[in-house]
N, C-alpha and C. Protein backbone atom coordinates (compact mmCIF):
# COMPACT_ATOMS: atom_id res chain seq x y z
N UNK A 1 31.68 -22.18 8.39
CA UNK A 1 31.43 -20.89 7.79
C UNK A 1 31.00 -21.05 6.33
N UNK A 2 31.33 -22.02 5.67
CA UNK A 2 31.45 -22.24 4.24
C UNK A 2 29.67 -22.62 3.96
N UNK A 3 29.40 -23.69 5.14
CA UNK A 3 27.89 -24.25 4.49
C UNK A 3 27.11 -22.46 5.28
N UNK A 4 27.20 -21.68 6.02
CA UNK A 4 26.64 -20.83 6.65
C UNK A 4 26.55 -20.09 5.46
N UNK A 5 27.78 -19.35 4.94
CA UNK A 5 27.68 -18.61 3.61
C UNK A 5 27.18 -18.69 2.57
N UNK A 6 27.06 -20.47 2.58
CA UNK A 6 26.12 -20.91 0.94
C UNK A 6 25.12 -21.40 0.85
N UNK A 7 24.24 -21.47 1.90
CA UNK A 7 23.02 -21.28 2.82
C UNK A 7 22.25 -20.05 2.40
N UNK A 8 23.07 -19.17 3.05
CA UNK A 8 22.75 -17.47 3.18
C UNK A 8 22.53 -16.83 1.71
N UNK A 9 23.37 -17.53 0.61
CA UNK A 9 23.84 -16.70 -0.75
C UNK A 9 22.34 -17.83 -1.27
N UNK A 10 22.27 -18.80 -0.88
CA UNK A 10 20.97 -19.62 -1.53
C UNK A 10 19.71 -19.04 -1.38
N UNK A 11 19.90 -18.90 -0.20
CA UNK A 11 18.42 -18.18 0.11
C UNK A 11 17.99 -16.68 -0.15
N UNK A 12 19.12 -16.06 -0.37
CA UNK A 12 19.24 -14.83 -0.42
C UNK A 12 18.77 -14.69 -2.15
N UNK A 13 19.10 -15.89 -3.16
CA UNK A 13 18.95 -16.08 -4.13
C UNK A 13 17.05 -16.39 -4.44
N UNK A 14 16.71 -17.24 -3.71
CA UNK A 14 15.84 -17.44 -3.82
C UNK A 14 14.58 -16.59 -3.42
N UNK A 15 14.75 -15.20 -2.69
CA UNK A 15 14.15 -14.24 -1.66
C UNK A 15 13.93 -13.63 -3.51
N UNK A 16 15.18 -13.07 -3.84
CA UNK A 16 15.22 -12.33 -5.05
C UNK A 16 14.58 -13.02 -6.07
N UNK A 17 14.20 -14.10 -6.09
CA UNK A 17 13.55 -14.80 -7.18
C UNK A 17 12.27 -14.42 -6.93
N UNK A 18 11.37 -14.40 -5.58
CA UNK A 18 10.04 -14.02 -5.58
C UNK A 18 9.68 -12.74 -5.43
N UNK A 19 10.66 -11.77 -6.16
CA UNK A 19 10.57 -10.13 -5.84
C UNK A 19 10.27 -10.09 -7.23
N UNK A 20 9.04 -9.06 -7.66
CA UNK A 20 9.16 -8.66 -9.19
C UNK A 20 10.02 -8.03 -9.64
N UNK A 21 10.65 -7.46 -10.59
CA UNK A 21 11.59 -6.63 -11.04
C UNK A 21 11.51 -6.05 -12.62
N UNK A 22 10.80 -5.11 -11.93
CA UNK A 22 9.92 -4.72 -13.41
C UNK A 22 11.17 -3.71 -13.93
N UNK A 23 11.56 -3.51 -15.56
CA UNK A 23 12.68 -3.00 -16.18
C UNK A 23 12.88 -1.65 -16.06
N UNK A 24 11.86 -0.35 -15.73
CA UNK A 24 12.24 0.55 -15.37
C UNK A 24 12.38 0.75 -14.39
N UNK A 25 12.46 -0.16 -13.21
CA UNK A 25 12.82 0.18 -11.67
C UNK A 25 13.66 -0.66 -11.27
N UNK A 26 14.29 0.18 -10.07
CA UNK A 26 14.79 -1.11 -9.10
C UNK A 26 14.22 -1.57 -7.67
N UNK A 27 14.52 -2.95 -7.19
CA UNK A 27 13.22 -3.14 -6.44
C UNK A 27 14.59 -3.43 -5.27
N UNK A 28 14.11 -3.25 -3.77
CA UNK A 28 14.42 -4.04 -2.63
C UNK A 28 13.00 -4.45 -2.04
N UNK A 29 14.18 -5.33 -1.22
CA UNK A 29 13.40 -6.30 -0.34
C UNK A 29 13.07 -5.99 0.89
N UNK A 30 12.57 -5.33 2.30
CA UNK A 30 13.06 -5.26 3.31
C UNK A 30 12.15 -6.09 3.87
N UNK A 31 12.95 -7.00 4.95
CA UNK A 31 12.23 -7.54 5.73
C UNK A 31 12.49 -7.60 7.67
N UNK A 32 11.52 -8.38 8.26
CA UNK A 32 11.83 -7.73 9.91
C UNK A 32 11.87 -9.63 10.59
N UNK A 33 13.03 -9.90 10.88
CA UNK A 33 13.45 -11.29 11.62
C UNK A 33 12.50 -11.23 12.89
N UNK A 34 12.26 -10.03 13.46
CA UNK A 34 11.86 -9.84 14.81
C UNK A 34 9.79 -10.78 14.77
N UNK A 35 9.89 -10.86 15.87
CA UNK A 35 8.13 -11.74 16.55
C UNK A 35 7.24 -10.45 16.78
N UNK A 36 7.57 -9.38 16.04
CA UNK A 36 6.62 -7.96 16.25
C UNK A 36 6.34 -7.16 15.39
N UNK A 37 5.37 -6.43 14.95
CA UNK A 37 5.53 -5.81 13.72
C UNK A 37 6.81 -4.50 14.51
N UNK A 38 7.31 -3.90 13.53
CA UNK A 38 8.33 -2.50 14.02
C UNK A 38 8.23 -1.84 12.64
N UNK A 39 9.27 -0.74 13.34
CA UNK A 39 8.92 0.13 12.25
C UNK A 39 10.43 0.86 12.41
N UNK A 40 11.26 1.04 11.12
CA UNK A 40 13.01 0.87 11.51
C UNK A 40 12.92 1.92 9.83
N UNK A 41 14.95 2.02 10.11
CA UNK A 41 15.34 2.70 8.97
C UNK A 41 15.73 1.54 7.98
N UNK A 42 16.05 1.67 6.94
CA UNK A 42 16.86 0.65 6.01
C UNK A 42 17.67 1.70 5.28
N UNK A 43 18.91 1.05 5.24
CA UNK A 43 19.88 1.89 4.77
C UNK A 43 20.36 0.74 3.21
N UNK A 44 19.90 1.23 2.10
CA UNK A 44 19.84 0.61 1.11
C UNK A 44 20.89 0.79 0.23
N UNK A 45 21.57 -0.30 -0.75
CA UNK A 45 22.40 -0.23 -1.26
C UNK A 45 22.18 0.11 -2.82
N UNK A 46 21.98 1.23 -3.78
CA UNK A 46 21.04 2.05 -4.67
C UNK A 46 22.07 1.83 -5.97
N UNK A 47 22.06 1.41 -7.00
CA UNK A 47 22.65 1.35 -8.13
C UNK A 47 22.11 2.15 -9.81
N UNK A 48 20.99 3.09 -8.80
CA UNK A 48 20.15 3.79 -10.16
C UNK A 48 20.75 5.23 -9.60
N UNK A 49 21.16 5.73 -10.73
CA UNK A 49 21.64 7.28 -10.66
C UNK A 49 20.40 8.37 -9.71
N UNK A 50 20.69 9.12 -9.04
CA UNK A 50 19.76 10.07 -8.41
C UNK A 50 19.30 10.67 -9.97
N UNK A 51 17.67 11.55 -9.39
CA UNK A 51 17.10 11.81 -8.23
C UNK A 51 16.25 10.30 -8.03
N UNK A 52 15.97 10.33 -6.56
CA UNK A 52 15.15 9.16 -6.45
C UNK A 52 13.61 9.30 -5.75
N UNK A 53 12.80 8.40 -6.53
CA UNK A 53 11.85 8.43 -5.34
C UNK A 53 10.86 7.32 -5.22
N UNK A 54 10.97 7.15 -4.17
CA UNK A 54 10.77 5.49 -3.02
C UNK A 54 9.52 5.01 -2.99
N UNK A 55 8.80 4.19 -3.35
CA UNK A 55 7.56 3.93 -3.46
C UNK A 55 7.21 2.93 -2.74
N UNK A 56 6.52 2.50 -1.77
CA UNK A 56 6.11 1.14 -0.88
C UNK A 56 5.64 0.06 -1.80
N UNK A 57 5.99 -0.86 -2.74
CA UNK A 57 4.92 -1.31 -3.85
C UNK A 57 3.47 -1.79 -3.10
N UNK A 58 3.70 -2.21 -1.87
CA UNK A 58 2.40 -2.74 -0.97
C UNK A 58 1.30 -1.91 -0.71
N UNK A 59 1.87 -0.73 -0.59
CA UNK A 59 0.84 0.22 -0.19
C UNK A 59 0.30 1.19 -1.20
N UNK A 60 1.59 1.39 -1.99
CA UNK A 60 1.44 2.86 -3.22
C UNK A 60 1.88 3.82 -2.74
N UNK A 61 2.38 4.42 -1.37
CA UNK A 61 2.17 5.41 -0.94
C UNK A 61 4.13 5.46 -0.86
N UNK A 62 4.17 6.88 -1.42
CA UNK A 62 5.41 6.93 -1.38
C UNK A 62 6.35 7.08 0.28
N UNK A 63 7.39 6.42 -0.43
CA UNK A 63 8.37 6.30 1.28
C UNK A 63 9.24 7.37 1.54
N UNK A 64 8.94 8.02 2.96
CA UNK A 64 10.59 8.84 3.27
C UNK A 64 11.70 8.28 3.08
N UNK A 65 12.63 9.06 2.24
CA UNK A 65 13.96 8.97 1.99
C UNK A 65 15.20 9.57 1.80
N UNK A 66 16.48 9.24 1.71
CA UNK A 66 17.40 10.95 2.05
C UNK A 66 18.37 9.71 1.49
N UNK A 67 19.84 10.25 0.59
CA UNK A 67 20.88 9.77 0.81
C UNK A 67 21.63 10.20 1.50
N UNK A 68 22.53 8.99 2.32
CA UNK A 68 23.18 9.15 3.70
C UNK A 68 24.62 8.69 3.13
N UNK A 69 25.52 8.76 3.60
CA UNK A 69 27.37 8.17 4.07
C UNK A 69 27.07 7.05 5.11
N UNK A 70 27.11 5.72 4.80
CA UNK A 70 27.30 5.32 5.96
C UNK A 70 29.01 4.31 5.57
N UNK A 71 29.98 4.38 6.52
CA UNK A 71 30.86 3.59 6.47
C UNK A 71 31.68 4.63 5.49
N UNK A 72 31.32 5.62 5.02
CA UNK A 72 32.46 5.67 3.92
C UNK A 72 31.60 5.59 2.09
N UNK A 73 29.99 4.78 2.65
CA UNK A 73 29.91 4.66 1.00
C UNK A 73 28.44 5.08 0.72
N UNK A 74 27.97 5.43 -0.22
CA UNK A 74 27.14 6.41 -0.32
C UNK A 74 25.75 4.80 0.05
N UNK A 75 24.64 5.62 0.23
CA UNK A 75 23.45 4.64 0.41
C UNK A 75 22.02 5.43 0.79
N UNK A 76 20.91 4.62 0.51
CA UNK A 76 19.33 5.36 0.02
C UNK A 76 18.83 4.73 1.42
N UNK A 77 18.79 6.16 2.76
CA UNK A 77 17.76 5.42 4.20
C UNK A 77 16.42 5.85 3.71
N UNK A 78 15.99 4.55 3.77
CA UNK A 78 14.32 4.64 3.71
C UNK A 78 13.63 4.36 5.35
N UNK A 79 12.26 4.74 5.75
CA UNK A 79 11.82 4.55 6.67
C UNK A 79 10.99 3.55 6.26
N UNK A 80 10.77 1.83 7.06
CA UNK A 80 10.13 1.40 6.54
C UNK A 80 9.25 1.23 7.82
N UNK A 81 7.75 1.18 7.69
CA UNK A 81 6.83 1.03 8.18
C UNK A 81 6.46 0.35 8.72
N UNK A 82 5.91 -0.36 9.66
CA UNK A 82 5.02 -1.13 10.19
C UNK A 82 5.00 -2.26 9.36
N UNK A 83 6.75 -3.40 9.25
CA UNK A 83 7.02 -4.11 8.53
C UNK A 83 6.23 -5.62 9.55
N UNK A 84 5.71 -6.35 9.35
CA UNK A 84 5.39 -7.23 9.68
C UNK A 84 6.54 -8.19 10.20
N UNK A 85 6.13 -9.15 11.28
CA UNK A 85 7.74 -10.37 11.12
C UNK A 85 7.42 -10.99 9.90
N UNK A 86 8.55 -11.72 9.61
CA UNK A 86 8.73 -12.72 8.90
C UNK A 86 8.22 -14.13 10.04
């Protein structure tokens, strides 16, 4: 479990290293494990005070979004699009 976790926190490190992160925004990542393009919710973990609004940086075109409860803790579902696999 130990090399699985520090594997996961490495790479997870390194994902965030090739994301821009320009100072007035905050950026996620979403990506699709799957062999198909799909098209899914992401339920995002948001640390910038509301109101919000969601921008695709790939496309420009702004994203549907709503804050939801999931588990108990607040979070930003975005619809993401016609995400490519990885």
């Amino acid at each position: 479990a130990r090399y699985v976790n520090d594997l996961h926190r490495d790479a997870l490190a390194r994902v965030a290293r090739l994301v821009a992160s320009p100072q007035a925004a905050e950026r996620h990542l979403v990506f699709n494990p799957l062999s198909w393009t799909r098209t899914d919710v992401a339920d995002l973990v948001v640390t910038t005070p509301p109101p919000f609004h969601v921008v695709d940086v790939a496309t420009g075109i702004e994203t549907p979004s709503q804050g939801v409860i999931v588990d108990g803790a607040p979070r930003m579902r975005i619809l993401a699009r016609d995400v490519p696999s990885v």
